[in-house]
Structures are given as C-alpha cells and as structure tokens.
C-alpha atoms as a PDB file:
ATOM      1  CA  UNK A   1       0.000   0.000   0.000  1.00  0.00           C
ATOM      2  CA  UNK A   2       2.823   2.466   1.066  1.00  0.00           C
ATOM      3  CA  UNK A   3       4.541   1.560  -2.468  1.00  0.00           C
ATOM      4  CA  UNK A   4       1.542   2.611  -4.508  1.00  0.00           C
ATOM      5  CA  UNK A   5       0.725   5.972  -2.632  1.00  0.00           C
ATOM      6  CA  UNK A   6       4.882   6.506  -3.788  1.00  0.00           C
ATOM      7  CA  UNK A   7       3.948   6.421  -6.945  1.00  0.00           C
ATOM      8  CA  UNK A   8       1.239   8.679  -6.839  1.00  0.00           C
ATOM      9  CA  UNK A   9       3.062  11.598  -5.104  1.00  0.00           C
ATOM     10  CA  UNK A  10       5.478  10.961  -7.464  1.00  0.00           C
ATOM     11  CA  UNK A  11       2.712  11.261 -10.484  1.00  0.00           C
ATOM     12  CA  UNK A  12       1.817  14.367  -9.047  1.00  0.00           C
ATOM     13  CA  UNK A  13       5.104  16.215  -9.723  1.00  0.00           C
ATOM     14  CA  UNK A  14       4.843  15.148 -13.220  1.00  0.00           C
ATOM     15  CA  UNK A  15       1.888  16.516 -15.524  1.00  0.00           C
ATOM     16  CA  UNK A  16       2.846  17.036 -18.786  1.00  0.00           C
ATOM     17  CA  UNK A  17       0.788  18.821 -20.571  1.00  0.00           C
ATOM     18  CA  UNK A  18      -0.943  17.880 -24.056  1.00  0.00           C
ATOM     19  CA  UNK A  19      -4.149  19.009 -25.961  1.00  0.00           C
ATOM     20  CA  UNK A  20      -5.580  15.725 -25.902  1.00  0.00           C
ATOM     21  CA  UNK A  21      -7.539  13.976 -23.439  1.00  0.00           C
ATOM     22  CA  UNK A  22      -8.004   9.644 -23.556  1.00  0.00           C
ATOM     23  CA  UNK A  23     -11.331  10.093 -23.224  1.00  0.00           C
ATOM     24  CA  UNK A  24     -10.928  12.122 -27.209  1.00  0.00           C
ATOM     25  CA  UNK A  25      -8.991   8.933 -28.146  1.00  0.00           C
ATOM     26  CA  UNK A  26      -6.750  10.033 -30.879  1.00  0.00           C
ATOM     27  CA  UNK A  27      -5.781   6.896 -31.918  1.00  0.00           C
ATOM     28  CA  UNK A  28      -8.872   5.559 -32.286  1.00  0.00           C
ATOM     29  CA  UNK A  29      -8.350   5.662 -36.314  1.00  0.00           C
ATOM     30  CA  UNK A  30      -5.449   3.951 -36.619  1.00  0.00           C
ATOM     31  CA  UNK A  31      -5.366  -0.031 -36.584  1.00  0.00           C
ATOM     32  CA  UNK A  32      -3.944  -1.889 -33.645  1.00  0.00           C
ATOM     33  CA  UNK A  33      -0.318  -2.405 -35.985  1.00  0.00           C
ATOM     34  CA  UNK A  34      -0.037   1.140 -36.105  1.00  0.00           C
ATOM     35  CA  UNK A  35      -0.781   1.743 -32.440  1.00  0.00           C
ATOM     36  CA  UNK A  36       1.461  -0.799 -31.666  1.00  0.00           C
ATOM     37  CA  UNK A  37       4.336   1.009 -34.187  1.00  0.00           C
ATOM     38  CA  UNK A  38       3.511   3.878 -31.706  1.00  0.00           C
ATOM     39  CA  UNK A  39       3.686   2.319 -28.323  1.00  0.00           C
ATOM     40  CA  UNK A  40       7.337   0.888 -29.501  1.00  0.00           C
ATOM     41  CA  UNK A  41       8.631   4.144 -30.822  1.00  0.00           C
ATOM     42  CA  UNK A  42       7.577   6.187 -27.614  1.00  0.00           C
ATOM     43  CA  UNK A  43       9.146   3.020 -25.234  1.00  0.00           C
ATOM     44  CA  UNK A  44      12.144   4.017 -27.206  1.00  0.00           C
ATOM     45  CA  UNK A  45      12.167   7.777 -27.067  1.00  0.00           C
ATOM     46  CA  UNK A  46      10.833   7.672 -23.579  1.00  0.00           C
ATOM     47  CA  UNK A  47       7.648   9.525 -24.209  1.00  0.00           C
ATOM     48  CA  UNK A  48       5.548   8.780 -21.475  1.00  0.00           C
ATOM     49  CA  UNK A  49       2.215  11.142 -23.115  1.00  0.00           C
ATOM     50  CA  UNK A  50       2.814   9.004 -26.345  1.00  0.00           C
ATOM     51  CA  UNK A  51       2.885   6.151 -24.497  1.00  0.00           C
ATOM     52  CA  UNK A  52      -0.060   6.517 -22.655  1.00  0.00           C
ATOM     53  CA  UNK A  53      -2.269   7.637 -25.349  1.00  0.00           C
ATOM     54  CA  UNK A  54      -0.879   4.054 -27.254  1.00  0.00           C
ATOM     55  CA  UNK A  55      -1.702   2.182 -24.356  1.00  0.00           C
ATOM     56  CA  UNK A  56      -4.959   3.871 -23.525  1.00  0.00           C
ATOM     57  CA  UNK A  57      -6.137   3.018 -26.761  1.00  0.00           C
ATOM     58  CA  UNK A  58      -4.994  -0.780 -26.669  1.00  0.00           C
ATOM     59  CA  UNK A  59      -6.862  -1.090 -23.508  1.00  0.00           C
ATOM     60  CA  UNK A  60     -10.440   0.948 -24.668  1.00  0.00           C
ATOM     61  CA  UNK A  61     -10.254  -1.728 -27.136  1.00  0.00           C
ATOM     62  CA  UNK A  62      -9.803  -4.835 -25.014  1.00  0.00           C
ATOM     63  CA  UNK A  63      -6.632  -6.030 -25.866  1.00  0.00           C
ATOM     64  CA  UNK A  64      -5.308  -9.056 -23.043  1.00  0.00           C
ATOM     65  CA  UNK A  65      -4.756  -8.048 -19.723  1.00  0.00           C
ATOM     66  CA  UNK A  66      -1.143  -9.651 -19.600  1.00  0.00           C
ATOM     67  CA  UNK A  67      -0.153  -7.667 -22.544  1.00  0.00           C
ATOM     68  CA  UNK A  68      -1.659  -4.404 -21.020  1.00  0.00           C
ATOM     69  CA  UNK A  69       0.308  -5.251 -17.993  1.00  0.00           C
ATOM     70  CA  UNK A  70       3.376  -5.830 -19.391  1.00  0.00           C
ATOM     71  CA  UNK A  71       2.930  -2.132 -21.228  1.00  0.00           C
ATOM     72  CA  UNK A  72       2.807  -0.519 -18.602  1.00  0.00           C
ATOM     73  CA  UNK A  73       5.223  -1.676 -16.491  1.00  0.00           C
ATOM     74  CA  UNK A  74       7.426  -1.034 -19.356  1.00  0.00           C
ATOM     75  CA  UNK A  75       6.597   2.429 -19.699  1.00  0.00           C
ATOM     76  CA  UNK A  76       6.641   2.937 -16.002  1.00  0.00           C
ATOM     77  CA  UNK A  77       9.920   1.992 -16.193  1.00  0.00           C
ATOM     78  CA  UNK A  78      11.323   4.226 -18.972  1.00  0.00           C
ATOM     79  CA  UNK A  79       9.041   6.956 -18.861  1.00  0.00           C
ATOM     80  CA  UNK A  80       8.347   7.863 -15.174  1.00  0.00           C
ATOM     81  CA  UNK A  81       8.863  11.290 -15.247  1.00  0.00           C
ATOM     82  CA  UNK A  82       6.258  11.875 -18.259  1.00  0.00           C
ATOM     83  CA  UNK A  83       3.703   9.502 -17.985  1.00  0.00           C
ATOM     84  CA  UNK A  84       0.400  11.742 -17.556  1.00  0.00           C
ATOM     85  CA  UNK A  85      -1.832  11.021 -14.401  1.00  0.00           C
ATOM     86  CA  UNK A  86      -4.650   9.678 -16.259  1.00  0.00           C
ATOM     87  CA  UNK A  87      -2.860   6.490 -16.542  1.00  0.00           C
ATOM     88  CA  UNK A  88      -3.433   4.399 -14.129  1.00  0.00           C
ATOM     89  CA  UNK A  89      -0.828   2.240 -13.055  1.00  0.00           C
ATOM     90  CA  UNK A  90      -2.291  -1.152 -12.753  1.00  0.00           C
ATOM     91  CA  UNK A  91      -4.691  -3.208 -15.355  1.00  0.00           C
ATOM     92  CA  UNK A  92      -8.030  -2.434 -13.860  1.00  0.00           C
ATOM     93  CA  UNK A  93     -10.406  -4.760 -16.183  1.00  0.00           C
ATOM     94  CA  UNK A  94     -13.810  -2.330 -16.041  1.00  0.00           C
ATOM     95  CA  UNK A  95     -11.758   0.814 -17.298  1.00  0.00           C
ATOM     96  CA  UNK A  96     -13.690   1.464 -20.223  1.00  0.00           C
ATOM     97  CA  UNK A  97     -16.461   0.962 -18.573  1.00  0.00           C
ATOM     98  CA  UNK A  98     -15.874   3.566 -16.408  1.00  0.00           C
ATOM     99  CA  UNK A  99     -15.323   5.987 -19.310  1.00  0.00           C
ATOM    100  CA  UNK A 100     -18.310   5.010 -20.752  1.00  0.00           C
ATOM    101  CA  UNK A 101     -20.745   5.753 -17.797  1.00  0.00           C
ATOM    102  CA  UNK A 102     -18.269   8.832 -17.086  1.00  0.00           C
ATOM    103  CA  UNK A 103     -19.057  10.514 -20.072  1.00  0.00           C
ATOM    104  CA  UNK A 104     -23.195  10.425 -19.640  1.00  0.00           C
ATOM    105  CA  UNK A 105     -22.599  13.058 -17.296  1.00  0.00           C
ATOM    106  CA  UNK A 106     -21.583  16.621 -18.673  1.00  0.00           C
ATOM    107  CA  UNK A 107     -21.526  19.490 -16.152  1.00  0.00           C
ATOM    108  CA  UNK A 108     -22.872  23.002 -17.150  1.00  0.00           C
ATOM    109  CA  UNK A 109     -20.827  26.176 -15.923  1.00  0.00           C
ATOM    110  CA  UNK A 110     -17.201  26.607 -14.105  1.00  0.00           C
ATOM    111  CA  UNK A 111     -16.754  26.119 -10.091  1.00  0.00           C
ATOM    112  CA  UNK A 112     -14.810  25.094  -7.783  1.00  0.00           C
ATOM    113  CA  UNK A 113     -15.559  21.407  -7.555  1.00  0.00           C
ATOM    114  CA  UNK A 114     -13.785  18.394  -8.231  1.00  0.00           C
ATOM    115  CA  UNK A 115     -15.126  14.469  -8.922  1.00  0.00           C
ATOM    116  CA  UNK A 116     -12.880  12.084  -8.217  1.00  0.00           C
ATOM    117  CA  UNK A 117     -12.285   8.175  -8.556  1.00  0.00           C
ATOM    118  CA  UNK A 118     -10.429   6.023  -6.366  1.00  0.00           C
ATOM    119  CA  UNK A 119      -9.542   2.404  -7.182  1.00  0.00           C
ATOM    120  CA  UNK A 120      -9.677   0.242  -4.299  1.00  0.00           C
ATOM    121  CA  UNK A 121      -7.832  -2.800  -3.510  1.00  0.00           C
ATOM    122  CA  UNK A 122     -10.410  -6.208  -2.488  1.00  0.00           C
ATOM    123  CA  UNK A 123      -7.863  -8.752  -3.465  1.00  0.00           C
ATOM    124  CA  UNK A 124      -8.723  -9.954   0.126  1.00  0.00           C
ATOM    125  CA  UNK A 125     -12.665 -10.449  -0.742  1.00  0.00           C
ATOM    126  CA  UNK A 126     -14.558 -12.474  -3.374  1.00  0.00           C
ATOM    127  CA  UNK A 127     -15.756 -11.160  -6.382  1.00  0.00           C
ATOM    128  CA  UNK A 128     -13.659  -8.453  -8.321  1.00  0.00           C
ATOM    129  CA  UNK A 129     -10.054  -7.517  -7.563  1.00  0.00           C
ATOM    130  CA  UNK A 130     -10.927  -4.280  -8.062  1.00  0.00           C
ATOM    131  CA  UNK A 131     -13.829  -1.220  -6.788  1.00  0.00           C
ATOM    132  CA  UNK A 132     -13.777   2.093  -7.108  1.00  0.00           C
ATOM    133  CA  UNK A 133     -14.792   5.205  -4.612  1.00  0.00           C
ATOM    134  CA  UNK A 134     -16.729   7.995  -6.082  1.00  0.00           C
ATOM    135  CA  UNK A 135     -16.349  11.347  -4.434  1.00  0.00           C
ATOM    136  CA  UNK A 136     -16.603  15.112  -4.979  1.00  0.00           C
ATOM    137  CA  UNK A 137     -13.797  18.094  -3.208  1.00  0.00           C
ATOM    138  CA  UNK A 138     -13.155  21.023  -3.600  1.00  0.00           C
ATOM    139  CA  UNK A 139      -9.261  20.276  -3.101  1.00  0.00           C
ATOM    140  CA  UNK A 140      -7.567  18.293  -6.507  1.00  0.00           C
ATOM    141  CA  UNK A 141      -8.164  14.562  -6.646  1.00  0.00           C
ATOM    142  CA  UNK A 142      -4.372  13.402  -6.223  1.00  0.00           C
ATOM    143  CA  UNK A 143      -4.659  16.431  -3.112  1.00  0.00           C
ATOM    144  CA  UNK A 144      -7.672  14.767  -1.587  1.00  0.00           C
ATOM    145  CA  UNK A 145      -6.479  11.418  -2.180  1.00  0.00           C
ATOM    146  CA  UNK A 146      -3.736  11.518   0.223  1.00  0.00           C
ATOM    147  CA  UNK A 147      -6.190  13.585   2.766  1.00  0.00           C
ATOM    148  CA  UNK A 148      -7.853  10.256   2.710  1.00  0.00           C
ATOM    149  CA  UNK A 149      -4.682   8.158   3.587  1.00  0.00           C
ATOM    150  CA  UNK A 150      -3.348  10.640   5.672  1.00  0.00           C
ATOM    151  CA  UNK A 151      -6.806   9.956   7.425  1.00  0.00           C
ATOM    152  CA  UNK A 152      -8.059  13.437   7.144  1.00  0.00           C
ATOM    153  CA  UNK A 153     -11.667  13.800   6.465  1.00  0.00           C
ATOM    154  CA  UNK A 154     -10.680  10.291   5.590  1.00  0.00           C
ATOM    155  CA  UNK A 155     -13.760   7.086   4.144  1.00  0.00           C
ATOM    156  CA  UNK A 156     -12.270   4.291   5.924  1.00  0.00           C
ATOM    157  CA  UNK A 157     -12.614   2.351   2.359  1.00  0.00           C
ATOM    158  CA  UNK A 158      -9.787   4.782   1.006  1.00  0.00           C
ATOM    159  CA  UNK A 159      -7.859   4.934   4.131  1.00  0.00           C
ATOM    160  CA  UNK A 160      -7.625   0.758   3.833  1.00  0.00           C
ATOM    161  CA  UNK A 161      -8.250  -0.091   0.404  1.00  0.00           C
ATOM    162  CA  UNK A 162      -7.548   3.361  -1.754  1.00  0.00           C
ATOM    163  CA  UNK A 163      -4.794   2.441  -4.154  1.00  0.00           C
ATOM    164  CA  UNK A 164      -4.610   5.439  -6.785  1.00  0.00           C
ATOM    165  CA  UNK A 165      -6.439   7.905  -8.501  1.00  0.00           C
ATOM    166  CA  UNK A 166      -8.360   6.872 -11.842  1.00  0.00           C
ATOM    167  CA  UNK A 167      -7.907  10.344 -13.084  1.00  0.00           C
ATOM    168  CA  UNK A 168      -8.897  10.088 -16.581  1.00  0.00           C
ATOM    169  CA  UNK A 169     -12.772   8.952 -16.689  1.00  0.00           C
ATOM    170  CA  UNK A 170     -13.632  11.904 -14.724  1.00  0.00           C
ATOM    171  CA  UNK A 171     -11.201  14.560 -16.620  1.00  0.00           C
ATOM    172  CA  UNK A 172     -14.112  16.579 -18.130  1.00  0.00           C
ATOM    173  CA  UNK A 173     -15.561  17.069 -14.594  1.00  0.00           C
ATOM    174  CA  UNK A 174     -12.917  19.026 -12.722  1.00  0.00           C
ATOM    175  CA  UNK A 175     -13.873  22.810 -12.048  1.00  0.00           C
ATOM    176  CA  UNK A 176     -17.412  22.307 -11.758  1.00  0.00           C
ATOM    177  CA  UNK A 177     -20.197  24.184  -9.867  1.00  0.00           C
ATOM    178  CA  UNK A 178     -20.578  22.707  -6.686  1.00  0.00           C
ATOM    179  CA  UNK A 179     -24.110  21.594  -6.668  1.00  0.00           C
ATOM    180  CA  UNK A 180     -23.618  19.891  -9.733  1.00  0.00           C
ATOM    181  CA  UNK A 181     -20.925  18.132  -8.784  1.00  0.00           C
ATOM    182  CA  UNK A 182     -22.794  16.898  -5.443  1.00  0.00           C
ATOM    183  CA  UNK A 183     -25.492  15.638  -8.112  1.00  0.00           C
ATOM    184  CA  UNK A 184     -22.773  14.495 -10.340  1.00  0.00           C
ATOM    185  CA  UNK A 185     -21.228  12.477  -7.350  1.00  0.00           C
ATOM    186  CA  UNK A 186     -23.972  10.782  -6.405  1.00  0.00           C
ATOM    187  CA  UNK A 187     -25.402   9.662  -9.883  1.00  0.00           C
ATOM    188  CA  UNK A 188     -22.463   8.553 -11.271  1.00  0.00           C
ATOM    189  CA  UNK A 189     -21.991   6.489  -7.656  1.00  0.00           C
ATOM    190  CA  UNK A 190     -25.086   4.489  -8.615  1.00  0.00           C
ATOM    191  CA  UNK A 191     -24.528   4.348 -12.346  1.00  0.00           C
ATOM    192  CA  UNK A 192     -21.483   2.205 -11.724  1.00  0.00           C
ATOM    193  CA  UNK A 193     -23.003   0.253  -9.256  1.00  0.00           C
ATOM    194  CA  UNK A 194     -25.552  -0.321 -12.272  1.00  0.00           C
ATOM    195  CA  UNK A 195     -23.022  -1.974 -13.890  1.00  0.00           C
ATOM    196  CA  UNK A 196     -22.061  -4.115 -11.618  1.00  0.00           C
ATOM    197  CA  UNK A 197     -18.991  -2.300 -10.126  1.00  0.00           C
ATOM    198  CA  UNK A 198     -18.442  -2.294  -6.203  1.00  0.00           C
ATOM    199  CA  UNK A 199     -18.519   0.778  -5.694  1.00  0.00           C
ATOM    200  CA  UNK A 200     -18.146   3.201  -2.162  1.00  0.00           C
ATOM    201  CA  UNK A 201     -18.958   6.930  -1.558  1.00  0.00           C
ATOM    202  CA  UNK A 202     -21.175   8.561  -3.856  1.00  0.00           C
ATOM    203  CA  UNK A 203     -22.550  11.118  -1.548  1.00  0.00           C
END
C-alpha cells in the first residue's frame, strides 16, 4: 500500500501537458499495428504522453490483460517522469467501462468542484479484484487522495483499500459548480453500481 501511494506523489510532480484527453482517443483511427508502431517508438524515445495515449487506446479496445500489464510496467519503467496522471498504473479490467458511464454526465458552468475516482484494492474479498470510490472536493483529486490516507476527512474504504487515482474517466468534470458536482457524485456512484462495479462513496 505504502509503495503505490509513492507512486502517486510521485505522479503528481509530473503533468505534462498535451491538448488531448483519452477520453478524445486520438488513436482511435489507426489499426492496432499502427498503435502498436507507436507504443514501440515512444518506449524508445521515452515519451511517457505518447505512451499513454498508445496504451490507452490498446486497452479501450480490449486487448489481453497480460499484454496491457506488461505495457505498462514497461513504460513505467522508462518513462516515469512523463507519464500523464490519467494512466493508471495497474490493469483495472472495467476501465472502459468507467469511461463510458463517465461521459453520460456533462456538467454546465465553471466552479470550484472536483469528482474524483479512487480504485480500491479487495484482493482480500470475493468477487472483483478491483472497486472504485466515487467522491466530490473542492481540493484536486491526487490532493484529496492523500487527505484520505493521511486519514483526514478520511472514508475508511480509502484509508484501507484506496490504491490510486483513476484520473482520466472523470477529466471533463474538474472545475465544476458545486451543486452539480454533489449531483454528479452521487449519480455517477449508482450508475457504476448499475453496472455491476463495487462501488463506495457517492454522496
């Protein structure tokens, strides 16, 4: 657990900054050889934004989990210091799925409110490896993530089981009013829980 926060606060120093966002998939045209071409050339100039967009798109089209796993860790490795926050650092198997439901909900106005995801670790339970915390702040999701494992203001399902922040699903709704994003919160909450996530927070 203490690893994993490490390489969050270590994300955090690191945003580069590009034009595109996963959800836009840029990729998308191109077939999988030609995202693959991609993925190899930015492994080999250390491009961590490439990188990500060539994995992003591998994974929003359901290539193997051991493969996507094996991408990453190889990027991780070469491109630390570039790799955008919105990729996550582990295989989480519903990600596009949480893009998907994500997107039904598009926020009207600016403010000062933040929605955040949270993967949590249930390797110790039945069921899915995986669930995911939905909340709303007014602080920056990486900021409020380790409130919660410092244990300030802290859901005891982040404090035990909060892993990293899925930053990219929830992209478009940063900056929002805050009513909205109290509505936002809790709707999305049960929209994943729809789906058959196990989901926490929400309110």
């Amino acid at each position: 657990m203490a690893s994993s926060r490490k390489k969050t606060l270590v994300r955090k120093r690191s945003r580069p900054k590009t034009g595109l966002t996963p959800a836009q998939r840029p990729l998308r045209p191109l077939p999988r050889e030609a995202v693959l071409a991609r993925l190899q050339a930015a492994l080999h100039a250390r491009d961590g934004v490439a990188g990500a967009h060539s994995i992003h798109e591998l994974w929003m089209r359901n290539e193997p989990s051991l493969n996507i796993e094996a991408w990453l860790a190889q990027l991780w490795s070469v491109a630390a210091d570039s790799v955008p926050d919105w990729l996550p650092m582990r295989y989480v198997e519903w990600l596009p799925l949480a893009y998907d439901v994500a997107a039904r909900f598009q926020p009207e106005g600016r403010g000062r409110s933040n929605l955040y995801l949270v993967l949590l670790d249930y390797s110790d339970s039945p069921g899915s490896l995986y669930g995911v915390y939905v909340g709303a702040s007014r602080y920056k999701p990486a900021e409020r993530f380790d409130q919660h494992k410092a244990g300030i203001r802290a859901a005891g399902s982040v404090l035990k089981r909060g892993l990293e922040v899925l930053v990219g699903p929830v992209l478009h709704l940063q900056g929002i009013p805050r009513v909205q994003a109290a509505a936002i919160e809790e709707g999305l909450a049960e929209a994943l829980r729809a789906e058959g996530l196990r989901v926490q927070g929400g309110h």
